[in-house]
Protein backbone atom coordinates (compact mmCIF):
# COMPACT_ATOMS: atom_id res chain seq x y z
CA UNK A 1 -154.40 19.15 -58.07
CA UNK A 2 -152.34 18.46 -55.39
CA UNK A 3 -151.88 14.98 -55.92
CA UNK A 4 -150.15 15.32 -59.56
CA UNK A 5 -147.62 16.93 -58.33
CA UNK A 6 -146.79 14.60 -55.74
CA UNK A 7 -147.49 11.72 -58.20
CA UNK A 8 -144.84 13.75 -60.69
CA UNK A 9 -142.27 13.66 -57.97
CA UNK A 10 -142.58 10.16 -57.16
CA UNK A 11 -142.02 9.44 -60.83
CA UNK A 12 -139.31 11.64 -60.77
CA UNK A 13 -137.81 9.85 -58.11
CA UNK A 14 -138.14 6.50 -59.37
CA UNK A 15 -136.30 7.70 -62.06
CA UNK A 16 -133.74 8.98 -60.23
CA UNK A 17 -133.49 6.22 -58.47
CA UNK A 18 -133.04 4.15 -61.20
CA UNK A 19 -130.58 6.53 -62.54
CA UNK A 20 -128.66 6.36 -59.38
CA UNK A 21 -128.88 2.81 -58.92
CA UNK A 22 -127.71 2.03 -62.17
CA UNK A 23 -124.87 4.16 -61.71
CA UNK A 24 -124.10 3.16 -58.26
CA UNK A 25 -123.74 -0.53 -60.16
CA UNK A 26 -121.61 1.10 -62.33
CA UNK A 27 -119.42 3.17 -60.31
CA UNK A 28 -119.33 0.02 -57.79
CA UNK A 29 -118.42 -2.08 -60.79
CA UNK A 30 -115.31 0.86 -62.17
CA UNK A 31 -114.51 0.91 -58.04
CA UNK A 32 -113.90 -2.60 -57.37
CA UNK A 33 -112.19 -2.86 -60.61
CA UNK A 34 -109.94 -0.31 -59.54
CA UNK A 35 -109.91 -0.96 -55.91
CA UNK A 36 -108.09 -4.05 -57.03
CA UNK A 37 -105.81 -2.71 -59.16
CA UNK A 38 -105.00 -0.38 -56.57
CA UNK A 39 -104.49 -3.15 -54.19
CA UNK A 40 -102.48 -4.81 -56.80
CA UNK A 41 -100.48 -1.69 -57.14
CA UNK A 42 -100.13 -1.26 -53.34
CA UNK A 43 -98.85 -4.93 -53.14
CA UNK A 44 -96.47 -3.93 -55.92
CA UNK A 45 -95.27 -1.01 -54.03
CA UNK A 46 -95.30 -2.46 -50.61
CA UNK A 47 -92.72 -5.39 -52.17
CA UNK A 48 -91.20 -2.89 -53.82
CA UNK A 49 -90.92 -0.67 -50.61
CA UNK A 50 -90.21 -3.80 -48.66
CA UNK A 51 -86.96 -4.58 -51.31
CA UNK A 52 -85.89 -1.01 -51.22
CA UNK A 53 -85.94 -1.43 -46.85
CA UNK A 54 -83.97 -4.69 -47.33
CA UNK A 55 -81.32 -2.83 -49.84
CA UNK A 56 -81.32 -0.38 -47.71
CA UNK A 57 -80.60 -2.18 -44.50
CA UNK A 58 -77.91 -4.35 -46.41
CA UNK A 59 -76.56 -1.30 -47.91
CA UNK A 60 -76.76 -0.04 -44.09
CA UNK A 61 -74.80 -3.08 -42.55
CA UNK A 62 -72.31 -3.05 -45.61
CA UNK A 63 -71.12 0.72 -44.57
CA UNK A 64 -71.36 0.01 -41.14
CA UNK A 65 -69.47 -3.03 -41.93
CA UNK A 66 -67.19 -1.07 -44.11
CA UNK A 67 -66.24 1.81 -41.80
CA UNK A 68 -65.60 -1.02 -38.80
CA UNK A 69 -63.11 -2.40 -41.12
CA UNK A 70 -61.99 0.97 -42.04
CA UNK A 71 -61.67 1.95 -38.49
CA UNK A 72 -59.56 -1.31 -37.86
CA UNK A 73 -57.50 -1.04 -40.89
CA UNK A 74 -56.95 2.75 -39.79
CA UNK A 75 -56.07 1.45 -36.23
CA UNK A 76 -53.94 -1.17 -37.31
CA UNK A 77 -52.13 1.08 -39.45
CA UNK A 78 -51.28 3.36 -36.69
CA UNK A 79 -49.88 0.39 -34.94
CA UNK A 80 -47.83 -0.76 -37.05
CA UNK A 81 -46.17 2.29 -37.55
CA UNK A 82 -45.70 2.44 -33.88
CA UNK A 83 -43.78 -1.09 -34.44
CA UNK A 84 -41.81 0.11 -37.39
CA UNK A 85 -41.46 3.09 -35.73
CA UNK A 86 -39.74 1.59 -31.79
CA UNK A 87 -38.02 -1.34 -34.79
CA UNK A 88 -36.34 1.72 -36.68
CA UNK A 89 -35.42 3.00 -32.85
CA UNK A 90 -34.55 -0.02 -31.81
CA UNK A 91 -32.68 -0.47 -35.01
CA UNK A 92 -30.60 2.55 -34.29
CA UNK A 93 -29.94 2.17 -30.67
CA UNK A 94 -28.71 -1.35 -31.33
CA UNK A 95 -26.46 0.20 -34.30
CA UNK A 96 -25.04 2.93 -31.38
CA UNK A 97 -24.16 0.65 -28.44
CA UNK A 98 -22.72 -1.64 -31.40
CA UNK A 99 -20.54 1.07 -32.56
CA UNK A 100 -20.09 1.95 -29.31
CA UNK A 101 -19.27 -1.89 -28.26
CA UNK A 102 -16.90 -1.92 -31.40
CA UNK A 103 -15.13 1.38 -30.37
CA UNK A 104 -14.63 -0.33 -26.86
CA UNK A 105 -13.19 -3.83 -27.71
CA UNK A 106 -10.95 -1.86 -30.17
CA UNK A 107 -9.65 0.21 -27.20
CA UNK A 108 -9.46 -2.79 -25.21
CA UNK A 109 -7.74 -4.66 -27.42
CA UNK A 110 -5.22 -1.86 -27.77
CA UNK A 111 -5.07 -1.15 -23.99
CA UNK A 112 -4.21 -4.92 -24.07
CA UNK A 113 -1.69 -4.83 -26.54
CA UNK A 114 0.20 -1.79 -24.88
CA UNK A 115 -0.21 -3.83 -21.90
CA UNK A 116 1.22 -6.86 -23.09
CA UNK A 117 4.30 -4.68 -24.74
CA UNK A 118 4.93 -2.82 -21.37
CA UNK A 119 4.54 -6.34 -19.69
CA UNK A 120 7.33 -7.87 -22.23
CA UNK A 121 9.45 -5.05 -21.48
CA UNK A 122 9.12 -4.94 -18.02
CA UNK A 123 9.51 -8.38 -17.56
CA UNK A 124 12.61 -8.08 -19.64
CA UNK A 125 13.89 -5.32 -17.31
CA UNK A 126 13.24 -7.60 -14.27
CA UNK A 127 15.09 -10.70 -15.69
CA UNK A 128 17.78 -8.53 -16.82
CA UNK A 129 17.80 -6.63 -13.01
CA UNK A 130 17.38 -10.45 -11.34
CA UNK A 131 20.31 -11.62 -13.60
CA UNK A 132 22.34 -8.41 -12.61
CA UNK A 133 21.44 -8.91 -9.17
CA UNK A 134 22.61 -12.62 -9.00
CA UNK A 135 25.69 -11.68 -10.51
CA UNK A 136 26.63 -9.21 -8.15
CA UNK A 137 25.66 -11.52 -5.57
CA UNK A 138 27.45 -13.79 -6.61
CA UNK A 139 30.55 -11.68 -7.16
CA UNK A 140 29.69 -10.70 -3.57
CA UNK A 141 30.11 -14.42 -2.45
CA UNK A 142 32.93 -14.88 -4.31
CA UNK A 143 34.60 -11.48 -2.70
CA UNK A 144 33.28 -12.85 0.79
CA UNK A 145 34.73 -16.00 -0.34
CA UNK A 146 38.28 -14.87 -0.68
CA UNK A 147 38.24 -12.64 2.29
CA UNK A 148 37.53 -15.36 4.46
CA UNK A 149 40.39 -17.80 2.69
CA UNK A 150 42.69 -14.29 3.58
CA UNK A 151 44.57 -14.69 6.54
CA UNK A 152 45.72 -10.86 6.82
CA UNK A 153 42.14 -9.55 7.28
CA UNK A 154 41.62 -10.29 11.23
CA UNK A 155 44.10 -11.82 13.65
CA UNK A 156 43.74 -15.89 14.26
CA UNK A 157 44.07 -16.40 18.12
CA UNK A 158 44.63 -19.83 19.29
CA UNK A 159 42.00 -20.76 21.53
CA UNK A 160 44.91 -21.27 24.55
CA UNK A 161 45.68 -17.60 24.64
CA UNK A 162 42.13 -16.78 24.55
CA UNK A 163 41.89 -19.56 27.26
CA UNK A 164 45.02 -17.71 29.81
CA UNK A 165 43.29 -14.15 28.87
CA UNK A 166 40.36 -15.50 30.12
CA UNK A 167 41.53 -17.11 32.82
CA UNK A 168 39.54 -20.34 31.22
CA UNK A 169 36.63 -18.11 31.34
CA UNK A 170 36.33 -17.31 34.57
CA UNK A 171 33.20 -15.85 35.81
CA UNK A 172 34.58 -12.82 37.50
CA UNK A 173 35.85 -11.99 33.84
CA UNK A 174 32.68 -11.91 32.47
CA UNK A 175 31.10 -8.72 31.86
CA UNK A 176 27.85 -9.68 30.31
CA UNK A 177 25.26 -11.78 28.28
CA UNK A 178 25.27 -11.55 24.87
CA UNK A 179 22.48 -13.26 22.03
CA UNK A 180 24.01 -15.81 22.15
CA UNK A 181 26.69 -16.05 24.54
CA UNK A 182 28.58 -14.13 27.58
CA UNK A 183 31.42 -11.78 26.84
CA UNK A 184 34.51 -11.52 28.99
CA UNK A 185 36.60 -8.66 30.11
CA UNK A 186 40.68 -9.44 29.48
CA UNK A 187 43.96 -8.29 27.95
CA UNK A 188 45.62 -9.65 24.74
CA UNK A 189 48.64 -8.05 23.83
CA UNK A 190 48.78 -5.46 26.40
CA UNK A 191 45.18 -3.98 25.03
CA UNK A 192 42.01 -4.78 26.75
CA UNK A 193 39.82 -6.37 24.74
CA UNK A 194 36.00 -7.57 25.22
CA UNK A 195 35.73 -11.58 24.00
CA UNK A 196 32.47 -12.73 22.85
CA UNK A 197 31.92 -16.44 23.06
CA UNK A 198 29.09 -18.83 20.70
CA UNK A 199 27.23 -21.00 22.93
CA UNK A 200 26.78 -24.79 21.69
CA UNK A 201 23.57 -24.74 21.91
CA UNK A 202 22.67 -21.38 19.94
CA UNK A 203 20.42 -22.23 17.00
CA UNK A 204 21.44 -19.27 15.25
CA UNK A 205 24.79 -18.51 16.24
CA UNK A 206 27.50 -20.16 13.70
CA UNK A 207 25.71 -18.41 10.93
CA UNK A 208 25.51 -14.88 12.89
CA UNK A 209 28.87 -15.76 13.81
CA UNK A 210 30.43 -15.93 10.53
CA UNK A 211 28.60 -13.37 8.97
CA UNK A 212 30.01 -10.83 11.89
CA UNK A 213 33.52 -11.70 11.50
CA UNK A 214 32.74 -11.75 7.53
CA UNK A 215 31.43 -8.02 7.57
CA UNK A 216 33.40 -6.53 10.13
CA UNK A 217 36.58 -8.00 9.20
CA UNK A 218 36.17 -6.41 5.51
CA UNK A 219 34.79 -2.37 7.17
CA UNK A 220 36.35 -0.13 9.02
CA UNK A 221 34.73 3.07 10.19
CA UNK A 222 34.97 5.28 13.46
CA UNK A 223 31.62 4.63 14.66
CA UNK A 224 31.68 0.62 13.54
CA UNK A 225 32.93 -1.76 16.84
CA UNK A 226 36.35 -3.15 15.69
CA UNK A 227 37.12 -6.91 15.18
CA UNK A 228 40.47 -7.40 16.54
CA UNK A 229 40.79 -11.00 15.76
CA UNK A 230 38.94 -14.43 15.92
CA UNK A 231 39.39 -17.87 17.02
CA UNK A 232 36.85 -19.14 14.37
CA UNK A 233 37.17 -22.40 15.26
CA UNK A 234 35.52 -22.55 18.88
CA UNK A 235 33.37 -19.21 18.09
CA UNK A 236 34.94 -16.69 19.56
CA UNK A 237 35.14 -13.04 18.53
CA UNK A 238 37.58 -10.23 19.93
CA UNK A 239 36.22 -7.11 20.14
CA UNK A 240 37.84 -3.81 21.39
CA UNK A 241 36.64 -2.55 24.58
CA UNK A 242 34.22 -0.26 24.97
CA UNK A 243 34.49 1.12 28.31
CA UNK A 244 31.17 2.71 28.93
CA UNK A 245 29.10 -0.46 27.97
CA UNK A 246 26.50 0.16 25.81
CA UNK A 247 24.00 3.29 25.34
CA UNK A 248 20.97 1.26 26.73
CA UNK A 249 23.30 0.98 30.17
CA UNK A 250 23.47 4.82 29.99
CA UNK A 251 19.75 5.58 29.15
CA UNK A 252 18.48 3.50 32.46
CA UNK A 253 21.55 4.60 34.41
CA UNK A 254 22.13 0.53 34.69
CA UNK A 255 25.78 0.25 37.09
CA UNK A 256 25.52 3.16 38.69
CA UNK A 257 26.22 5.36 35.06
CA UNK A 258 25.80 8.91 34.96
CA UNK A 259 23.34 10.76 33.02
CA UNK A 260 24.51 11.69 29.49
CA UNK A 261 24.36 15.40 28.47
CA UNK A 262 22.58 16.83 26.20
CA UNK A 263 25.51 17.58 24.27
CA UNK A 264 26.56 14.05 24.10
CA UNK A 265 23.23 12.50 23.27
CA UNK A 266 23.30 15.00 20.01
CA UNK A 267 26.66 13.77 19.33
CA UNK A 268 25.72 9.98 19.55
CA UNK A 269 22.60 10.47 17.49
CA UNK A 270 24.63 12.24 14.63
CA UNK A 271 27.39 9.01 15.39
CA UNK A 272 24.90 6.36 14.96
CA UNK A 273 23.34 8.04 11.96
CA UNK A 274 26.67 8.52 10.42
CA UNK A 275 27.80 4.76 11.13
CA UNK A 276 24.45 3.79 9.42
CA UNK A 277 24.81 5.51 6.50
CA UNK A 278 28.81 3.77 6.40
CA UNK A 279 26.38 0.32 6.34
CA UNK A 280 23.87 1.52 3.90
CA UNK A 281 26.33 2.68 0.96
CA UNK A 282 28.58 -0.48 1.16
CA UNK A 283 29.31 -1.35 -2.34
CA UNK A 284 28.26 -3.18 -4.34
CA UNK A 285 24.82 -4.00 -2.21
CA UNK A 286 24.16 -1.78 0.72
CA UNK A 287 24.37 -3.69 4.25
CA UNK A 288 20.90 -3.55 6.56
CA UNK A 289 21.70 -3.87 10.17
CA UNK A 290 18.17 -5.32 11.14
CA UNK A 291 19.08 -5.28 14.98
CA UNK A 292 19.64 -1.86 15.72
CA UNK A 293 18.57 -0.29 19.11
CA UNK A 294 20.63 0.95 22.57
CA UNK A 295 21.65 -2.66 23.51
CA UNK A 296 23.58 -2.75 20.20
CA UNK A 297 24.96 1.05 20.46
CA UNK A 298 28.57 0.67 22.44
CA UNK A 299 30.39 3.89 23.90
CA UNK A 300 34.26 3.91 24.50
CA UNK A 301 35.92 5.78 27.29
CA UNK A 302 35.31 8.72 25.88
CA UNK A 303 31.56 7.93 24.96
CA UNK A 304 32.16 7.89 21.17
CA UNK A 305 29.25 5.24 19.77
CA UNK A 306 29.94 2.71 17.71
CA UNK A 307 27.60 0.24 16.17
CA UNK A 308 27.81 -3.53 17.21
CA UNK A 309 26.07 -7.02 16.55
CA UNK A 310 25.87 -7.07 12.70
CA UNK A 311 25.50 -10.56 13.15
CA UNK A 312 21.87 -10.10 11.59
CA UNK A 313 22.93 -7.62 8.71
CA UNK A 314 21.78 -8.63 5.24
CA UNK A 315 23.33 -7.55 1.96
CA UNK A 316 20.02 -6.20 -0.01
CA UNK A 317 20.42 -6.23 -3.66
CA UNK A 318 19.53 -3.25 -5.70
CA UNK A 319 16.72 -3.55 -7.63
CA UNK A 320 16.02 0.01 -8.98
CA UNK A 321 17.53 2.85 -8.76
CA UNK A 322 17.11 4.78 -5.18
CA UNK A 323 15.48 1.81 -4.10
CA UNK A 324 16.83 -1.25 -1.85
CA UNK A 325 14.60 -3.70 -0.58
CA UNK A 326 14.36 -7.97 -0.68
CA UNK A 327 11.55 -10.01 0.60
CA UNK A 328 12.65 -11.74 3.61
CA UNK A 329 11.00 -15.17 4.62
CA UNK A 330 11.40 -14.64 8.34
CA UNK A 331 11.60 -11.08 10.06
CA UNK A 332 14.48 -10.24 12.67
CA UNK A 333 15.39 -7.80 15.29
CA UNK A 334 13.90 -7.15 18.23
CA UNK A 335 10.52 -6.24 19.27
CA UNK A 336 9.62 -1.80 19.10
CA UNK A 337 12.46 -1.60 17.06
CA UNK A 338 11.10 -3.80 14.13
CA UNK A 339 10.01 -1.79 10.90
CA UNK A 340 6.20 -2.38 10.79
CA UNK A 341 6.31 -2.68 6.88
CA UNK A 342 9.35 -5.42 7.13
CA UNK A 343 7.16 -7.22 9.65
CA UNK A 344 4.12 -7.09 8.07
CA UNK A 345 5.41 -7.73 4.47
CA UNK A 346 8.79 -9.31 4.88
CA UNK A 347 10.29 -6.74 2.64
CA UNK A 348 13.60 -5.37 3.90
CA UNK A 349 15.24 -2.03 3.08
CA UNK A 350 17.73 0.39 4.08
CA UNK A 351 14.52 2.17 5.36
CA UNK A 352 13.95 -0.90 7.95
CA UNK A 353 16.95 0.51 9.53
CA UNK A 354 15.78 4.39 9.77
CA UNK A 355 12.62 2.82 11.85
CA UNK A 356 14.73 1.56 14.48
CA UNK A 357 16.81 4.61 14.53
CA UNK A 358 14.17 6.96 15.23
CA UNK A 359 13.32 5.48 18.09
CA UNK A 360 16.54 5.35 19.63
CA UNK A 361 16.78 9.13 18.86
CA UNK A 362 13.18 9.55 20.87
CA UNK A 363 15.15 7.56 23.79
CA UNK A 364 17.83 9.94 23.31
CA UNK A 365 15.42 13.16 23.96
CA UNK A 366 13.26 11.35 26.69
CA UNK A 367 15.10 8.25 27.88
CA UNK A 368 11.79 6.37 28.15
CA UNK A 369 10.97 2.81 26.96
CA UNK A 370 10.16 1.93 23.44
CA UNK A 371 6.31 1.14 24.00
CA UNK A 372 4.77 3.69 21.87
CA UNK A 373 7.18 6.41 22.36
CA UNK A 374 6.54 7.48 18.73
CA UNK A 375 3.10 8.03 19.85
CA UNK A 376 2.96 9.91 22.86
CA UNK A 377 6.19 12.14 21.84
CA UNK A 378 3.70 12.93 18.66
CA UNK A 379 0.58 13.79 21.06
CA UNK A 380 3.12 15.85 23.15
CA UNK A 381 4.40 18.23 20.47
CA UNK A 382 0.40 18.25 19.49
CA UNK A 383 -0.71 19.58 22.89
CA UNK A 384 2.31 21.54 23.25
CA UNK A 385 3.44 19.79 26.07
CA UNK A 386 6.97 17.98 24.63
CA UNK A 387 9.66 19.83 27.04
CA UNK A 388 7.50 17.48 29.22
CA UNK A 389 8.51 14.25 27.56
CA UNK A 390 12.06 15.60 27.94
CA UNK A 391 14.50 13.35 30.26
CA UNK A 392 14.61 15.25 33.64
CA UNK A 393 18.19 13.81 34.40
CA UNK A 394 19.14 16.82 31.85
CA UNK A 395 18.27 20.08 33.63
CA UNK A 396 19.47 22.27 30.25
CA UNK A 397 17.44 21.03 27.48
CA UNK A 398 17.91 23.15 24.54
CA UNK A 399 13.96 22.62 23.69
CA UNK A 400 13.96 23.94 20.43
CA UNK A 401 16.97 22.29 18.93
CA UNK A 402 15.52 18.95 20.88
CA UNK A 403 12.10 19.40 19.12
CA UNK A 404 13.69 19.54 15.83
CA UNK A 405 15.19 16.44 16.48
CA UNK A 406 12.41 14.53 17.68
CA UNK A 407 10.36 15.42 14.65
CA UNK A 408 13.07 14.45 12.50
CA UNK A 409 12.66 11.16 14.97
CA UNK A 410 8.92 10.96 14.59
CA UNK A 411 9.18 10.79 10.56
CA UNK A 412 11.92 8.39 10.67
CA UNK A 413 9.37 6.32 12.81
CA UNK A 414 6.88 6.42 10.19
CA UNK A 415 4.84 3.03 9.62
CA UNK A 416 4.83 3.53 6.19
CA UNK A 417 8.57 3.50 4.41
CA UNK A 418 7.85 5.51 2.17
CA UNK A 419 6.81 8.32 4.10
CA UNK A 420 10.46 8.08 6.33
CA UNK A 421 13.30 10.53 5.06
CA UNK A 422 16.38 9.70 3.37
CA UNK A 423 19.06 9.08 6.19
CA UNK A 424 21.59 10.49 2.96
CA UNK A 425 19.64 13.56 2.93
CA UNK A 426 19.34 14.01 6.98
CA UNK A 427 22.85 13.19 7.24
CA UNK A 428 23.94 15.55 4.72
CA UNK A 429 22.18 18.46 5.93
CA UNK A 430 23.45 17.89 9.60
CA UNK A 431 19.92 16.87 10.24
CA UNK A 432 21.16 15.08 13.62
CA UNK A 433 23.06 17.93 15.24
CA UNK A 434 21.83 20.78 16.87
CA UNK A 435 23.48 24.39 15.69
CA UNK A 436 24.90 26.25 18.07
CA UNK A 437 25.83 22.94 20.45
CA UNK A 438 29.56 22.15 20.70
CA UNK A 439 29.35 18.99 19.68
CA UNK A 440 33.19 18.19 17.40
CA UNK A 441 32.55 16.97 13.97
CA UNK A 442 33.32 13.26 13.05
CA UNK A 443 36.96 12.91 11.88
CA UNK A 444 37.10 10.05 9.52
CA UNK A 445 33.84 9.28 7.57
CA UNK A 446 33.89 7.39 4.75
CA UNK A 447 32.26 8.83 1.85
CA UNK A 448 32.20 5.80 -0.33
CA UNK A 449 32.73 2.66 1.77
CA UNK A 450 33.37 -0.50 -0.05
CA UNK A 451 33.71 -4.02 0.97
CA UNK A 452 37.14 -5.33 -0.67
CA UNK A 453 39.56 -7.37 -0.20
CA UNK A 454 43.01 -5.26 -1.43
CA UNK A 455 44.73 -4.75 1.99
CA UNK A 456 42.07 -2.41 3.37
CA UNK A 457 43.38 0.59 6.18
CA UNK A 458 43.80 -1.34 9.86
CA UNK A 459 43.51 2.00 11.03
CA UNK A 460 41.93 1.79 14.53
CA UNK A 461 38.21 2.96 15.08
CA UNK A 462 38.44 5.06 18.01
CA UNK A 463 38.31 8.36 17.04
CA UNK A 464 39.31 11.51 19.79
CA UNK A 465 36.10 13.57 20.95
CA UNK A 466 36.37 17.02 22.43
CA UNK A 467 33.40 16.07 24.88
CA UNK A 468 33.45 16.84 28.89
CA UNK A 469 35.59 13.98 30.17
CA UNK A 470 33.14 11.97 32.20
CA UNK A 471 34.05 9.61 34.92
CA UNK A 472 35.11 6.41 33.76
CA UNK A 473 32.99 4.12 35.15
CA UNK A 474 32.82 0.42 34.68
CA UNK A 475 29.78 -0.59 33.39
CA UNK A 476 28.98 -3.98 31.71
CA UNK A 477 29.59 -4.23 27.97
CA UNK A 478 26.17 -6.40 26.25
CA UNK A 479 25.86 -7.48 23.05
């Protein structure tokens, strides 16, 4: 009973197993069918995945690709604007400094133009001045010219009566040693006379010669030595006599001279600038002396001073109004007396002559040497110390009336001319004199001297002074 059963189930399981094996073979028949078309569809996909990667990864590169060039373009871009930007700049600037360049040549070119008119005008101006100048030089010459052809102007000695004055020029006549030659002591018509005689040998000489008998036979003045006559022909001069020699011999007390007052220093300053003045308004060109210092400063018996040795004076021409100057190819004078500026430069002016004066007037106040007078008088008045500087042979100094006058002296001693005062102006205002001294006035000054040839005054130069009669002494006369 038990056994059917089983026998049922093995049937039963056969079956099954037949069922299942059949569709087993079935389903492994539909599976590998569709395995491959799944595989077939996978290899589809997978090529269709692997195109999509590929586009992808192009497409990838190409907007990588793209935004590199973008970025470069961008960058680029920004560059070039920079350049058009510094161009435009640059564009401008070069615009400005052309304008700028264009402005300046225009204002050169009219700076040169006005320069160029001023140039023709003043160039006119100086030919017409040089032409004016040559003419009145020449009409000077010509003037000159007949004055010396004029026998009236100065007395003609004959060379034998200078010769018996003389004694043929003895040596106990002579009285000194001029530039350039000795001077005698004698009497010509009753009037003693100083005679001044041209060595052979002096280089110089003829020309200094003629030029003194040429200016001071044509000027007369009280403080200007007086030609008495000539003997042109063997160079020799008559002079008056100055009896007190020259102002040098008084400042170093040379032949026993005695010290000059105070008084009479004042008055000889305010002569000398007075007689300078005569020299620097001679018409039609003033006269500069060149040589002036004590050696050249003569005092009569009654110590009036009167300028001597003109023998170096120069006519300067005018070339401008309130100024007088010429350029001079060799300097002359003598040494601390020489304007620095005409020494340096060559260019001579009435101003060459204040120089010289304002040291004399510091030997006047100190009666020192030359040698940087200016100088030390200057550092004096500086420390306070100038009554010191003041010549001890003069116990009475009025101090402040002498340090007036040696600061007037210190700016007339000026290096630079320019900077030295008018000796018109310092004249005029009694510059040279002190105020309450008792010093007499000058008698016969000439306000408007001119050289000419129309029978000028013989009057003689001497003039009276009201000064303390001093010993007359008899010191040498030098030129």
């Amino acid at each position: 009973m038990r056994q059917g059963p089983k026998f049922a189930d093995f049937s039963s399981l056969h079956d099954f197993s037949s069922v299942s094996h059949e569709s087993n073979l079935t389903s492994s028949s539909w599976s590998s069918q569709n395995l491959d078309e799944v595989e077939s569809e996978m290899r589809r996909l997978k090529l269709e995945l692997k195109q999509t990667m590929d586009m992808y990864s192009t497409a990838c590169r190409e907007a990588l690709s793209a935004k590199q060039k973008e970025m470069e373009l961008h960058n680029w871009r920004v560059v070039e604007e920079q350049k058009l930007e510094e161009a435009r700049l640059g564009q401008e600037a070069a615009i400005a400094v052309a304008e700028k360049e264009r402005a300046r040549c225009r204002a050169a070119m009219e700076a040169a133009d006005a320069a160029k008119r001023i140039a023709q005008l003043e160039s006119q101006k100086r030919a017409n001045t040089e032409i004016k100048a040559l003419r009145e030089a020449e009409d000077m010459r010509k003037l000159l010219d007949n004055l010396a052809q004029t026998d009236d102007k100065y007395r003609r000695y004959a060379i034998e009566e200078i010769e018996q004055a003389t004694e043929h020029f003895a040596p106990s006549r002579k009285i000194g040693e001029g530039g350039y030659g000795p001077v005698f002591k004698c009497y010509l018509d009753h009037t003693p006379v100083a005679v001044k005689v041209l060595r052979p040998d002096a280089a110089q000489g003829r020309t200094q010669f003629q030029k003194e008998i040429d200016i001071l036979s044509c000027i007369r003045h009280p403080n200007m030595v007086l030609l008495l006559g000539a003997c042109p022909e063997y160079g020799v001069l008559v002079y008056e006599y100055m009896a007190n020699g020259s102002l040098e011999d008084c400042l170093i007390k040379r032949g026993n001279n005695p010290a000059l007052s105070w008084q009479l220093r004042f008055r000889i300053a305010a002569e000398i600038g007075t007689g300078l003045l005569f020299l620097h308004q001679t018409k039609p060109e003033p006269l500069v002396h060149r040589d002036l210092k004590p050696g050249n400063i003569l005092l009569d018996h009654n110590y009036v001073s009167k300028i001597s040795d003109v023998g170096l004076a120069r006519l300067v021409p005018a070339v401008a109004e309130n100024m007088t100057q010429c350029l001079m190819t060799a300097t002359a004078g003598t040494f601390c007396y020489i304007d620095p500026e005409y020494q340096q430069t060559g260019m001579l002016g009435v101003k060459s002559d204040v120089y010289s004066l304002g040291i004399i007037l510091l030997q006047l106040l100190t009666g020192r040497t030359p040698m940087g007078l200016a100088h030390h008088v200057d550092k004096a008045i500086e420390k306070d110390t100038f009554e010191e500087m003041l010549d001890p042979a003069v116990p009475d100094w009025p101090v402040e009336e002498a340090l007036s006058l040696a600061k007037l002296a210190i700016q007339c001693a000026e290096l630079r001319r320019k900077d030295r005062p008018d000796l018109g102006s310092v004249t005029a205002n009694n510059g040279l004199s002190p105020h309450h001294s008792h010093v007499p006035d000058q008698q016969e000054v000439m306000s408007d001297p001119q050289l000419n040839n129309s029978g000028t005054s013989k009057s003689q130069s001497s003039t009276s002074s009201q000064t303390e009669n001093q010993a007359e002494a008899g010191p040498t006369e030098t030129e």
